[in-house]
Structures are given as C-alpha cells and as structure tokens.
Protein backbone atom coordinates (compact mmCIF):
# COMPACT_ATOMS: atom_id res chain seq x y z
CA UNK A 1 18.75 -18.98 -31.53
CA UNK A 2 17.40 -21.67 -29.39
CA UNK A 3 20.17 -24.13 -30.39
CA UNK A 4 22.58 -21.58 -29.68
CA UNK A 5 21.69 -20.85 -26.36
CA UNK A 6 21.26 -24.70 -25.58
CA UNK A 7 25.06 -24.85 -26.28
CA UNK A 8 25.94 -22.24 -24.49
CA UNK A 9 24.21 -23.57 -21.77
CA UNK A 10 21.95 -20.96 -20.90
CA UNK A 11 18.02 -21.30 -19.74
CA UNK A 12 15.75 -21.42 -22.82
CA UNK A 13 12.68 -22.95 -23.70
CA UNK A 14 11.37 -23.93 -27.39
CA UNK A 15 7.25 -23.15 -27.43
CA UNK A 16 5.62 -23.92 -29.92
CA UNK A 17 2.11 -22.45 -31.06
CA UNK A 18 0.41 -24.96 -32.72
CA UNK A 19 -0.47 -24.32 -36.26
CA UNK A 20 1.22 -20.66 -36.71
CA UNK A 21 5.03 -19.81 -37.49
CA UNK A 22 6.79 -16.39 -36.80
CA UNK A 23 3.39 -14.77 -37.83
CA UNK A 24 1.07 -15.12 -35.01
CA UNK A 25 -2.26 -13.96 -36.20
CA UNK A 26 -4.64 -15.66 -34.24
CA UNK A 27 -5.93 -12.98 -31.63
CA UNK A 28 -5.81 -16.01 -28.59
CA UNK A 29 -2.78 -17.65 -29.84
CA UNK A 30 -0.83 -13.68 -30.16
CA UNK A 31 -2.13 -13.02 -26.40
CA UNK A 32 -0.93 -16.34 -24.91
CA UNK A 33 2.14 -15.93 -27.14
CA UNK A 34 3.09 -12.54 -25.10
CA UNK A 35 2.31 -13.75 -21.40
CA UNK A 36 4.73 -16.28 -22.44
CA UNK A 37 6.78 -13.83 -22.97
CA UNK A 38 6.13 -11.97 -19.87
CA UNK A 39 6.00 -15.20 -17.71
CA UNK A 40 9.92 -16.01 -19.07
CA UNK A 41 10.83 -12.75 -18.11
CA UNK A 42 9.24 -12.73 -14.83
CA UNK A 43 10.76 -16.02 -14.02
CA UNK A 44 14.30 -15.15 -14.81
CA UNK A 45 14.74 -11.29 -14.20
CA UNK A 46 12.19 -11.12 -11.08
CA UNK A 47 13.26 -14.74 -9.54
CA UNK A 48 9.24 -15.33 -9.96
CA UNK A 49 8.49 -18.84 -11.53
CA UNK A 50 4.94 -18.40 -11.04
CA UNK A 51 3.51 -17.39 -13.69
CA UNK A 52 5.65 -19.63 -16.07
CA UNK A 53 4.48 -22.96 -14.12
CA UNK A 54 0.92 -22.03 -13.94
CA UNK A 55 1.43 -22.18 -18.04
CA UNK A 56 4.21 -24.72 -18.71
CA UNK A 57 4.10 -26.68 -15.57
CA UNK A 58 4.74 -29.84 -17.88
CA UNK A 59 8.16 -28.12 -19.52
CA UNK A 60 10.03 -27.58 -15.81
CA UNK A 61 12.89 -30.07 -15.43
C-alpha cells in the first residue's frame, strides 16, 4: 500500500514499530500506534499538523 501511494504521489508515511509486525500487542506500542493514526488524520482531514510533528517531527520534509 505504501509503495502504491508513493507512486501515485499521494502523502504517506511508512512507521515502523520497532520489534512488532501487523500484530501490535504491546499495550504502549498499540496506544502510540493509534495516535499515529489519529495524528495522520488530524493532519490531513483537519489541516492540523500538530499533533503529527509533536510525534514525527524528524519524518517532515
């Protein structure tokens, strides 16, 4: 999916959570998981970047 959308041209980011796969069992690593969700959604459907930089400050171009 991610290489996909990279050719397509369209704003993605690949995270990575460090030692799990699709199967995030690790109660911290599930919760950050989701506000990365939220902060991707918040950042491209509510024009709020916030959230995403105060977590991935390193990842913005």
């Amino acid at each position: 999916m991610y290489n996909a959308l990279r050719l397509l041209d369209r704003p993605t980011a690949f995270v990575v959570v460090e030692g799990l796969d699709h199967h995030i069992l690790d109660y911290r690593k599930r919760i950050k998981w989701q506000n990365t969700i939220f902060a991707w959604f918040a950042k491209w459907l509510k024009d709020d970047d916030s959230w995403w930089k105060s977590m991935y400050d390193k990842m913005e171009e």
